[in-house]
Protein backbone atom coordinates (compact mmCIF):
# COMPACT_ATOMS: atom_id res chain seq x y z
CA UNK A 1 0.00 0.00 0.00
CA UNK A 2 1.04 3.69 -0.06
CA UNK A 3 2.87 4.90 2.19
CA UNK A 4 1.48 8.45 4.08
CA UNK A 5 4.93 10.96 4.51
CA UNK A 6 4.68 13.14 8.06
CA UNK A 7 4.55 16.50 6.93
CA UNK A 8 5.13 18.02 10.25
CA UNK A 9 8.74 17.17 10.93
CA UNK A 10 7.48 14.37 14.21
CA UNK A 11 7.08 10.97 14.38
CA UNK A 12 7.62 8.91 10.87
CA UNK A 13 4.55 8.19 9.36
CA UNK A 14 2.95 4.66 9.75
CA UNK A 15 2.76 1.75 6.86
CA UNK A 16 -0.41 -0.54 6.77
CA UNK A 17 1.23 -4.20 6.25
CA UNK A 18 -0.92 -6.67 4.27
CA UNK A 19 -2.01 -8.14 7.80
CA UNK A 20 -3.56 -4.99 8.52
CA UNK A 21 -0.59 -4.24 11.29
CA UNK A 22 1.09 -1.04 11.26
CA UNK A 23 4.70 -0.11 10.99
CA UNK A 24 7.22 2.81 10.95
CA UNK A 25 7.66 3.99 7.27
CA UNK A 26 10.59 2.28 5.92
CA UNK A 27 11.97 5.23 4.48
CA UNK A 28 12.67 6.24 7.91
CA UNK A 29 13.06 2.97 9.61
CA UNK A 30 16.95 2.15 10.31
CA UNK A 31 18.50 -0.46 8.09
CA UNK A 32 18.93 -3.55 9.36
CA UNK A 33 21.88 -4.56 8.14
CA UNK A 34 22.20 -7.16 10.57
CA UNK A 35 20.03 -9.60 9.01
CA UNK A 36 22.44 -9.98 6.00
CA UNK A 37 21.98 -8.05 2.37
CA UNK A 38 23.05 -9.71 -0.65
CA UNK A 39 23.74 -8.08 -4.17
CA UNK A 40 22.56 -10.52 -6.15
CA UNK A 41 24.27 -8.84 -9.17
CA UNK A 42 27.49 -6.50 -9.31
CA UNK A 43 30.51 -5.83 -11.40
CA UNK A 44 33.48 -4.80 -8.57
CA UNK A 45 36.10 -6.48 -11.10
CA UNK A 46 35.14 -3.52 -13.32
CA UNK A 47 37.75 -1.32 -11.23
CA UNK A 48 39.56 -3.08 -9.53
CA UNK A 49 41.14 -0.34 -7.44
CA UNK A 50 37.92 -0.59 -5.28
CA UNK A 51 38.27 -4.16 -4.00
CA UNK A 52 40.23 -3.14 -0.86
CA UNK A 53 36.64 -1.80 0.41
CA UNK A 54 34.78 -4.59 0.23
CA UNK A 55 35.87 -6.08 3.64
CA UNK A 56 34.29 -2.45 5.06
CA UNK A 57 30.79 -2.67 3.31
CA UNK A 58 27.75 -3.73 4.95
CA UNK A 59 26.12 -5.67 2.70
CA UNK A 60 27.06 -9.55 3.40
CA UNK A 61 28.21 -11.11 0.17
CA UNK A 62 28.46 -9.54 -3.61
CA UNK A 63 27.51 -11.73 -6.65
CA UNK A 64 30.47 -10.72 -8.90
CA UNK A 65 29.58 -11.27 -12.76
CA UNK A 66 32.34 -11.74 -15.57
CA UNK A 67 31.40 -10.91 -18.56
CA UNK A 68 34.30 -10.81 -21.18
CA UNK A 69 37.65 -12.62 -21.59
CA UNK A 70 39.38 -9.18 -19.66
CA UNK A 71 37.60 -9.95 -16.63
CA UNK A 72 37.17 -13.76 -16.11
CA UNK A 73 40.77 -14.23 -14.49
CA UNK A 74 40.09 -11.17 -12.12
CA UNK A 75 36.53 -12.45 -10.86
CA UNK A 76 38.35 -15.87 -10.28
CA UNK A 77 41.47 -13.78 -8.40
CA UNK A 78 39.11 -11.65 -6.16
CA UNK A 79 37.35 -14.64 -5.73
CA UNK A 80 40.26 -16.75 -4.62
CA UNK A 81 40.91 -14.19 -1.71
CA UNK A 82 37.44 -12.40 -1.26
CA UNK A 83 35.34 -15.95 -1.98
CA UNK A 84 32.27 -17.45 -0.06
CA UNK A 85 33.21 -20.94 0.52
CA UNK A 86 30.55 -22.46 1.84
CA UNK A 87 26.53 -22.51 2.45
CA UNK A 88 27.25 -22.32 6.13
CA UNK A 89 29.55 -18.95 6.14
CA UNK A 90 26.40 -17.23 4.25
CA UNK A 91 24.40 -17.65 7.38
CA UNK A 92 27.27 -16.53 10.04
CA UNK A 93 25.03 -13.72 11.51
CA UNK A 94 26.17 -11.24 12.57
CA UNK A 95 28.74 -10.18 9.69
CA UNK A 96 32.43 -9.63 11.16
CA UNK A 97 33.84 -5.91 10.74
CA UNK A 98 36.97 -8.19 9.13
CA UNK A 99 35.17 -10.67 6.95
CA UNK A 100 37.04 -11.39 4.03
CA UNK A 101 34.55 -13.81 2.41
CA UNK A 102 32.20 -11.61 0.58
CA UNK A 103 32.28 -12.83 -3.37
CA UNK A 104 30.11 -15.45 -4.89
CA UNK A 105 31.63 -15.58 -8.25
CA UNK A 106 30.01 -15.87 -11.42
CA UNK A 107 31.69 -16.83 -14.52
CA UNK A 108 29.72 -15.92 -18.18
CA UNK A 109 30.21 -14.32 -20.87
CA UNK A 110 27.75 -11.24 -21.84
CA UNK A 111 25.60 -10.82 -24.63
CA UNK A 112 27.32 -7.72 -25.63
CA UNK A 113 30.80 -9.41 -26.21
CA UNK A 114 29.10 -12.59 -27.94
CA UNK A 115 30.53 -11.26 -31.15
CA UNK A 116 33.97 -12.72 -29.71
CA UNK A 117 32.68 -16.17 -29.90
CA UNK A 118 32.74 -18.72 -32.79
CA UNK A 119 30.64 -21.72 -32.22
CA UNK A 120 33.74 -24.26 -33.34
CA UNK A 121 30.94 -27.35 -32.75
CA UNK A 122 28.44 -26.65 -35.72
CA UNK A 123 29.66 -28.44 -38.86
CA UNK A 124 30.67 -25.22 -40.75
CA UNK A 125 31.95 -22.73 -37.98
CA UNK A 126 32.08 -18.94 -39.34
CA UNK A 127 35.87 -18.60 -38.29
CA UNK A 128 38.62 -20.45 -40.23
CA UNK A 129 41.20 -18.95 -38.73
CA UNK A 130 41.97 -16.81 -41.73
CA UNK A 131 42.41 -13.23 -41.86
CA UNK A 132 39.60 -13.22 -44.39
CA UNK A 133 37.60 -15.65 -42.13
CA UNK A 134 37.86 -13.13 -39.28
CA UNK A 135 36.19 -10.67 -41.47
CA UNK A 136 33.20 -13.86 -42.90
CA UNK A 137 32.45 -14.40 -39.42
CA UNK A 138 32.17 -10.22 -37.98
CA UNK A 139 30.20 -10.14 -41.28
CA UNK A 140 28.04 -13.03 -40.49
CA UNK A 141 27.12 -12.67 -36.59
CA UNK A 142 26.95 -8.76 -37.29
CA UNK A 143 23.99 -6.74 -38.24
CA UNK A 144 24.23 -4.69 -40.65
CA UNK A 145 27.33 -6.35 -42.73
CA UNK A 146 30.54 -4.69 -41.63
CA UNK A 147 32.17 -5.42 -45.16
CA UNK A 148 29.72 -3.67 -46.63
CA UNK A 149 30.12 -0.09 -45.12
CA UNK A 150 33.61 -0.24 -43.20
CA UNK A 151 36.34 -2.27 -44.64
CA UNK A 152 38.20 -1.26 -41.30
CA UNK A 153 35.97 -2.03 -38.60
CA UNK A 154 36.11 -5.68 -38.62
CA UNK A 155 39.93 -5.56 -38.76
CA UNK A 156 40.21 -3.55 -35.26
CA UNK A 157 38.42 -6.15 -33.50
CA UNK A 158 39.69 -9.34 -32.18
CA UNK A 159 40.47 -12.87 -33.36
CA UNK A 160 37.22 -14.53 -32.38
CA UNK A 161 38.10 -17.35 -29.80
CA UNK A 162 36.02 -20.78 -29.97
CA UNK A 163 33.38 -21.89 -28.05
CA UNK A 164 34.08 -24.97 -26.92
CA UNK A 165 37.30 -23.74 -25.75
CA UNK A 166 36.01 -21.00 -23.30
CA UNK A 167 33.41 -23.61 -22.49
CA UNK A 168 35.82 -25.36 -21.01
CA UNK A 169 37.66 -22.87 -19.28
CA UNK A 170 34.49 -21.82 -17.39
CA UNK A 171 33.66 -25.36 -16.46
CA UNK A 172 37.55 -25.71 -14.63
CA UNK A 173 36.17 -22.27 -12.89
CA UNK A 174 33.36 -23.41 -11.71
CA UNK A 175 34.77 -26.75 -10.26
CA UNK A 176 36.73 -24.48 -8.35
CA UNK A 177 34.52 -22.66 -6.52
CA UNK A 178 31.53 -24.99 -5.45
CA UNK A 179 29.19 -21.94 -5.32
CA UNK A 180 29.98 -19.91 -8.47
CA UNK A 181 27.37 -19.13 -10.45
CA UNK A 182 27.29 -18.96 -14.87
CA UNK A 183 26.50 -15.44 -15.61
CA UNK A 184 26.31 -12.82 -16.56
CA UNK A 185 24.75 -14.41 -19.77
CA UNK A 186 21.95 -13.36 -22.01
CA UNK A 187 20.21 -11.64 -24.94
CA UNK A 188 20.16 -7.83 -25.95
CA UNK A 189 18.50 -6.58 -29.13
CA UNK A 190 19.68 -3.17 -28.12
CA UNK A 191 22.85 -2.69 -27.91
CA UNK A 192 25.43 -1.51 -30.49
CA UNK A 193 29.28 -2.08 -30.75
CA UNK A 194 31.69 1.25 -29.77
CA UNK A 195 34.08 2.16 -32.25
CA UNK A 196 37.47 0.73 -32.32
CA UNK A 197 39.83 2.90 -29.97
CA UNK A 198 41.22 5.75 -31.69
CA UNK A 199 44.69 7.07 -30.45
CA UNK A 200 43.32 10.08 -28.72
CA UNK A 201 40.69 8.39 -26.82
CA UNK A 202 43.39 5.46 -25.59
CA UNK A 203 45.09 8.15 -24.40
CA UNK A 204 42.83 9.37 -22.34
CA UNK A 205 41.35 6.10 -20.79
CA UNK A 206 40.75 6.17 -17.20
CA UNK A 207 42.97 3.60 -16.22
CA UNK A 208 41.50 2.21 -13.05
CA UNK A 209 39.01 0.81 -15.20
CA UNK A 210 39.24 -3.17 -16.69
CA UNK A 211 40.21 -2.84 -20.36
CA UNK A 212 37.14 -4.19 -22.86
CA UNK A 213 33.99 -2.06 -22.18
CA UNK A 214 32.19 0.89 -23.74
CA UNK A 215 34.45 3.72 -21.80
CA UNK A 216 32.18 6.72 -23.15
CA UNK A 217 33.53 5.27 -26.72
CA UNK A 218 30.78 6.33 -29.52
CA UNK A 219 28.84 3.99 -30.87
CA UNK A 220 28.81 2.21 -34.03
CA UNK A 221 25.91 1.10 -36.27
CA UNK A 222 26.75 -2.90 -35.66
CA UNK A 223 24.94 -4.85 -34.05
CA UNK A 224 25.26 -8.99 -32.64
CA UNK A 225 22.57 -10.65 -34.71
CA UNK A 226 19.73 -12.16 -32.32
CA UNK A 227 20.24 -15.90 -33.56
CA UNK A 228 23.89 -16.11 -32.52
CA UNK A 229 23.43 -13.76 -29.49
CA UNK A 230 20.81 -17.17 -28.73
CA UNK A 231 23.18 -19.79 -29.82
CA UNK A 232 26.16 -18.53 -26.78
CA UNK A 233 23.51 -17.72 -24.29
CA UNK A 234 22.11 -21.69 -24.79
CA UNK A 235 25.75 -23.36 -24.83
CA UNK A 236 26.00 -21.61 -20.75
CA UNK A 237 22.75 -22.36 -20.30
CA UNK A 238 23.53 -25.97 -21.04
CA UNK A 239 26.68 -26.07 -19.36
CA UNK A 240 25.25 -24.94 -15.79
CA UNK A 241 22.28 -27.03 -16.18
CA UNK A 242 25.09 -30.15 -16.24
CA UNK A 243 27.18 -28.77 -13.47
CA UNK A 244 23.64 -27.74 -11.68
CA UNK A 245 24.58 -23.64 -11.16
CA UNK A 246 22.04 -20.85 -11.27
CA UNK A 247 22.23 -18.54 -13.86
CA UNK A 248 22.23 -14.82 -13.81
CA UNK A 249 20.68 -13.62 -17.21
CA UNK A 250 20.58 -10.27 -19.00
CA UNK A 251 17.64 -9.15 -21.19
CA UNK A 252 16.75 -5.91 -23.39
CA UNK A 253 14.18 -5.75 -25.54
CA UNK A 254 14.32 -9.13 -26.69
CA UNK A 255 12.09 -10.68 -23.74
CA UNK A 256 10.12 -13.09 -26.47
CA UNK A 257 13.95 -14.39 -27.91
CA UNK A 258 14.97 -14.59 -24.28
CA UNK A 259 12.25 -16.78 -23.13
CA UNK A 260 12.32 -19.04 -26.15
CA UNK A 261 15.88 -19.95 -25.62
CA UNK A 262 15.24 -20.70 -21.98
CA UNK A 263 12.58 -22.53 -22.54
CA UNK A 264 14.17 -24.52 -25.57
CA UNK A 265 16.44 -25.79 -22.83
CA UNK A 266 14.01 -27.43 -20.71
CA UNK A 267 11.63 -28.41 -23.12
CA UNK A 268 10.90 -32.22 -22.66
CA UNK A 269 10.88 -31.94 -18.74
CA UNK A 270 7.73 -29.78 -18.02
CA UNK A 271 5.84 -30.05 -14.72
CA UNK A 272 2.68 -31.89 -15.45
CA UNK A 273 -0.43 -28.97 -14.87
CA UNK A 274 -3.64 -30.64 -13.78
CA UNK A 275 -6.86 -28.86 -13.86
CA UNK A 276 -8.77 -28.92 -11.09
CA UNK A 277 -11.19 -31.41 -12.24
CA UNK A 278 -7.98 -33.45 -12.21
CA UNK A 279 -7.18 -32.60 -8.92
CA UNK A 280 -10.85 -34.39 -7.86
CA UNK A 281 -10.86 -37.37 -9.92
CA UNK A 282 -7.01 -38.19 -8.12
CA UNK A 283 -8.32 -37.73 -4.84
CA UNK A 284 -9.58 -40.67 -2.98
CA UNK A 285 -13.25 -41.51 -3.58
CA UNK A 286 -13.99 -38.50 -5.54
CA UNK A 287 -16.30 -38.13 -8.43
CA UNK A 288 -16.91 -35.04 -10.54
CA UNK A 289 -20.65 -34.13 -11.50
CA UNK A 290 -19.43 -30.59 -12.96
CA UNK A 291 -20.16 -29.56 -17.08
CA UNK A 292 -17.55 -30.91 -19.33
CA UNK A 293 -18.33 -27.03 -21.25
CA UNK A 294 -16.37 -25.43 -18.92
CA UNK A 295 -13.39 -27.29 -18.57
CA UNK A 296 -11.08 -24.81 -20.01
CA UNK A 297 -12.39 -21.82 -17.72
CA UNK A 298 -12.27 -24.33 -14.73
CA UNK A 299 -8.29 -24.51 -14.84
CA UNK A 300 -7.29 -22.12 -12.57
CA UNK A 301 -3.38 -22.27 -12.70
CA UNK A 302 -3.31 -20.10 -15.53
CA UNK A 303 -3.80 -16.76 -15.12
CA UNK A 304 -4.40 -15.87 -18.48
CA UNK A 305 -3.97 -18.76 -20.89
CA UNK A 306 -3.65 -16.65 -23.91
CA UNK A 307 -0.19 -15.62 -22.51
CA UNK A 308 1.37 -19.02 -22.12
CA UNK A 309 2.66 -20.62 -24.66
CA UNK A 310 1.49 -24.40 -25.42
CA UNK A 311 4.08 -26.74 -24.11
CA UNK A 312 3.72 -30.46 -23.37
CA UNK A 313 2.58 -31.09 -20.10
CA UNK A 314 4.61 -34.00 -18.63
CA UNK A 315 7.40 -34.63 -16.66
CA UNK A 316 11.44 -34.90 -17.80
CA UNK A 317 11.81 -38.80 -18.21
CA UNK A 318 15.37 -40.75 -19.50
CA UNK A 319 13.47 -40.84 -23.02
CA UNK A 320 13.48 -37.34 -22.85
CA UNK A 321 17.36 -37.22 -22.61
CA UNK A 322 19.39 -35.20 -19.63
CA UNK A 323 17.71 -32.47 -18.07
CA UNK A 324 20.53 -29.78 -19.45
CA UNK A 325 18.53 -26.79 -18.28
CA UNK A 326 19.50 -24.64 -14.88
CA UNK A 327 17.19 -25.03 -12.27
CA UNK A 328 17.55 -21.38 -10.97
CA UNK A 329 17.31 -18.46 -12.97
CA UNK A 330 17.96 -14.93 -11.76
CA UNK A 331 16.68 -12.66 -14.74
CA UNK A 332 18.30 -9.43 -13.47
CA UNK A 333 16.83 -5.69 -13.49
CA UNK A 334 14.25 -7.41 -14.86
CA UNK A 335 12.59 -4.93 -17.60
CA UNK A 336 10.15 -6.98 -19.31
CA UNK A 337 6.21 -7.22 -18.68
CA UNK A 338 4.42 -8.48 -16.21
CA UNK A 339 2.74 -10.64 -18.96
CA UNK A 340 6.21 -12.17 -19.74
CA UNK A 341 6.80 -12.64 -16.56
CA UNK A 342 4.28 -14.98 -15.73
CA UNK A 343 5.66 -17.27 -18.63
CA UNK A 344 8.68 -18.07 -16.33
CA UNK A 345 6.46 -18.62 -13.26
CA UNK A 346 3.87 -20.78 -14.66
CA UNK A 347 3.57 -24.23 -12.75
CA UNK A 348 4.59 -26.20 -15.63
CA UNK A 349 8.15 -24.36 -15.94
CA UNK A 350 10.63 -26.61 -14.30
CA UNK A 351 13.36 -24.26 -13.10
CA UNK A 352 12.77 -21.79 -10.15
CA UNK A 353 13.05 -18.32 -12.11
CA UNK A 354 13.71 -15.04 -9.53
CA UNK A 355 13.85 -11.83 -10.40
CA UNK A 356 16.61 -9.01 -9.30
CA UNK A 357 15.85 -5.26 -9.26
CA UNK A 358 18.54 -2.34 -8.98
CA UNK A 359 18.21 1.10 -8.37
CA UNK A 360 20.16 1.78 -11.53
CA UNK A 361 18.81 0.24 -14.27
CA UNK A 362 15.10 -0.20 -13.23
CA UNK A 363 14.79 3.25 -11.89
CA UNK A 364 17.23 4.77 -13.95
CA UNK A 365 15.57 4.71 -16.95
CA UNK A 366 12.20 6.26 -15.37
CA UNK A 367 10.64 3.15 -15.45
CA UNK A 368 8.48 3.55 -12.25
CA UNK A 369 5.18 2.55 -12.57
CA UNK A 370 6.38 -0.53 -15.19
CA UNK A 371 8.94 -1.69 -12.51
CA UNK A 372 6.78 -1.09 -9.46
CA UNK A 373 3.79 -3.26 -11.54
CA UNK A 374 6.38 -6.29 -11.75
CA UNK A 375 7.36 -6.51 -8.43
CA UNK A 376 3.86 -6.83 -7.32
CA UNK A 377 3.02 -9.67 -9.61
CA UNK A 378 6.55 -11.32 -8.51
CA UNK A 379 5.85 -14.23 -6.21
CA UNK A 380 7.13 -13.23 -2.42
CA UNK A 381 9.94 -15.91 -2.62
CA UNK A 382 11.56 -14.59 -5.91
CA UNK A 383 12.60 -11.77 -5.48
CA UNK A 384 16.11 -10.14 -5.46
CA UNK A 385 17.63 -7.25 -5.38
CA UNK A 386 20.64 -5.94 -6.47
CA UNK A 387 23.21 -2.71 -7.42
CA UNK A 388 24.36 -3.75 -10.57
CA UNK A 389 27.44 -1.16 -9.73
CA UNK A 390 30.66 -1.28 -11.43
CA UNK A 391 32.43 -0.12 -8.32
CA UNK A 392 32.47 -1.61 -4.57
CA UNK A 393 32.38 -0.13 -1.48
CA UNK A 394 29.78 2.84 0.14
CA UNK A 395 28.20 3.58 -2.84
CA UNK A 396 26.98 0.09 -3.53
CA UNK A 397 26.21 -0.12 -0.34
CA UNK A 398 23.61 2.78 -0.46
CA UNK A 399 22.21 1.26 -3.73
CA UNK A 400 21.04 -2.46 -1.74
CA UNK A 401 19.74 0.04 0.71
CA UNK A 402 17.44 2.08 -1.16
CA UNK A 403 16.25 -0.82 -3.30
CA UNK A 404 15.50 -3.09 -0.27
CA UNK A 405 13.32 0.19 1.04
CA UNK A 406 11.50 0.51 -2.50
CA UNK A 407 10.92 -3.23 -2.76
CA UNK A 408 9.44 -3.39 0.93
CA UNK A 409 7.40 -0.12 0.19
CA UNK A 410 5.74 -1.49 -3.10
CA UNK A 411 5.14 -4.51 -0.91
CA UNK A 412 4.09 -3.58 2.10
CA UNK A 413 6.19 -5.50 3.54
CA UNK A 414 7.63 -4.43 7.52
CA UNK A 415 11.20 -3.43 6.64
CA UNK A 416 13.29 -5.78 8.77
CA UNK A 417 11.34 -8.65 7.64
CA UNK A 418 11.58 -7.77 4.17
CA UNK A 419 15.07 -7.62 4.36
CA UNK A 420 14.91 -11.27 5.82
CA UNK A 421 13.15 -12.60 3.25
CA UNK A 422 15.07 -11.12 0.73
CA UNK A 423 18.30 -12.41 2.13
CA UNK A 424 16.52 -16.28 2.37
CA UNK A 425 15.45 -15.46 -1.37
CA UNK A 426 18.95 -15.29 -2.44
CA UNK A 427 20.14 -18.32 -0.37
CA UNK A 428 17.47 -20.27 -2.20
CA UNK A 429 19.01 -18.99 -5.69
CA UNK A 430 22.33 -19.53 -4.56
CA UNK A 431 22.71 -22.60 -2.20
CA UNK A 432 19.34 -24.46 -3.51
């Protein structure tokens, strides 16, 4: 419910709960850090110079994404002396001023740099290793052509690397750390490739950054076509589904693409949905006397059938080959509908899909009322939260904080237990 701001400068202003208790306003509440935070989705490795704070930040443990080949070796360093080791030092309550272990790694590699990648699996792979390969594959996974309007722009970008050899690299990461997680990993119609450094700007590169981003480069008209963008993001997919690690998954403006490929993964191993006619004739003794008109109407586990795409309804069976899908799925500063979203929380869907929100992104953009509408249709126990910062220390700090006080505003929840449930929500993602 809304919350009522005291205009008078007294006492802070009281929230009505669902329960119909009363509680201070959690904009003026103290944060109870106590009960553990956990960014569920953060770049620190994106300058570096800021990992001496995290042992001084309040917020319990930091997800830390990779995302290209710069940064995979630094998320596995800071991991190595910053790392969560186990399931039992995530509940250690409470935190100790000189806790080191604060990183839960994640190793993926992001939709943006996808161009990087050759799938070296597929009978005819786009790279050759030719100098005139390297410009048949930029041409083929870019949109538009590169050949076709800059000669020169496929030349300043890198040799792409194989699949199957990064694959493998990320699976030696993972065995390492028990609790890493594959991400950050997705789809993103949006985005377009910066122009190739020019001496000038190199120049003037902040260095405390990690090499292989944007860096306030301009942009250039190239884009990573959708169907290899969906072809990386499903090798991960498949690779944590083996190895059993949630996923943390990016998505712009491709939400239909997105789901597809997710859903490609599992398909085979659907929950069986029973109507509730179903439900009767199972239980003992019953018989059902009701219309057979109105059977369709009568199912009540879908919300609005016309949104859910028709999927067989049975269960994943050893004729139905290994389940190679992850069974948790963060989709982070999630932007899509809440429409979409109830694709990924329909009962037949046989992962556990949460969703993150940051300050950041989902606020960022102005987004209110859009954001604010998903979080209420997001089932209590799925929700996340997250910075999505490219720095650690205070500042990240201040970004879990505000977001856990949004979150617990749009759901009226009492801010300490909020916080609480949030911090069991990410458990579940992390530890199962």
């Amino acid at each position: 419910m809304c919350i009522q701001h005291s205009e008078d400068g007294g006492e802070p202003a009281l929230l009505q709960t669902s329960d119909g208790n009363e509680t201070q306003d959690a904009s003026e509440e103290p944060f109870p850090w106590d009960v553990g935070v956990f960014d569920a989705h953060c770049h620190p490795t994106d300058t570096m110079s800021s990992i001496g704070s995290i042992t001084s930040m309040k917020a319990r443990a930091l997800t830390a994404m990779a995302t290209r080949a710069q940064d995979q070796d630094l998320v596995y360093e800071v991991a190595s002396s910053h790392g969560v080791h186990d399931g039992k030092t995530l509940s250690a309550e409470p935190l100790a001023p000189t806790d080191q272990n604060r990183i839960v790694p994640s190793f993926g590699w992001h939709p943006w740099f996808s161009y990087q990648l050759y799938d070296d699996t597929v009978p005819n792979p786009t790279y050759d290793g030719t100098p005139a390969g390297k410009t048949a594959h930029y041409d083929q996974v870019l949109a538009p052509k590169p050949s076709s309007k800059d000669d020169s722009f496929s030349s300043g970008l890198g040799e792409p690397r194989p699949l199957s050899e990064y694959l493998e690299e990320t699976r030696k990461r993972l065995e390492k750390f028990p609790l890493a997680l594959v991400g950050e990993i997705g789809i993103d119609k949006a985005f377009r490739l910066p122009t190739t450094w020019t001496s000038a700007e190199e120049a003037k590169r902040e260095e405390g950054l990690t090499p292989g981003g944007r860096e306030g480069r301009r942009l250039s008209p190239y884009r990573v076509q959708l169907t290899h963008q969906a072809a990386i993001l499903r090798a991960q997919l498949e690779l944590a589904g083996r190895m059993d690690r949630p996923v943390s998954v990016h998505g712009v403006q491709a939400h239909g693409v997105l789901y597809d490929t997710i859903a490609s993964c599992w398909k085979g191993h659907e929950k069986e949905v029973l109507s509730r006619r179903q439900k009767r004739q199972i239980a003992t003794g019953a018989e059902d006397f009701s219309d057979d008109t109105d059977e369709d109407s009568d199912d009540d586990d879908v919300p609005n059938r016309k949104d859910i795409p028709s999927i067989p309804a049975r269960h994943g069976s050893k004729e139905n080959g290994p389940a190679n899908f992850p069974r948790r799925i963060c989709l982070h500063s999630y932007s899509g509908h809440v429409e979409q979203l109830k694709m990924y929380i329909h009962p037949s869907v046989p992962a556990k899909v949460y969703f993150s929100f940051s300050v950041a992104i989902n606020w960022g953009a102005g987004g209110n009322e859009k954001t604010e509408e998903a979080i209420r249709a997001v089932p209590d126990d799925r929700l996340l939260v997250e910075s999505d910062l490219h720095i650690a220390g205070e500042k990240m700090d201040s970004q879990l904080e505000e977001v856990c006080r949004r979150i617990c505003r749009i759901k009226g929840w009492d801010l300490r237990e909020g916080v609480e449930r949030l911090g069991r929500n990410w458990r579940a993602f992390v530890l199962g």
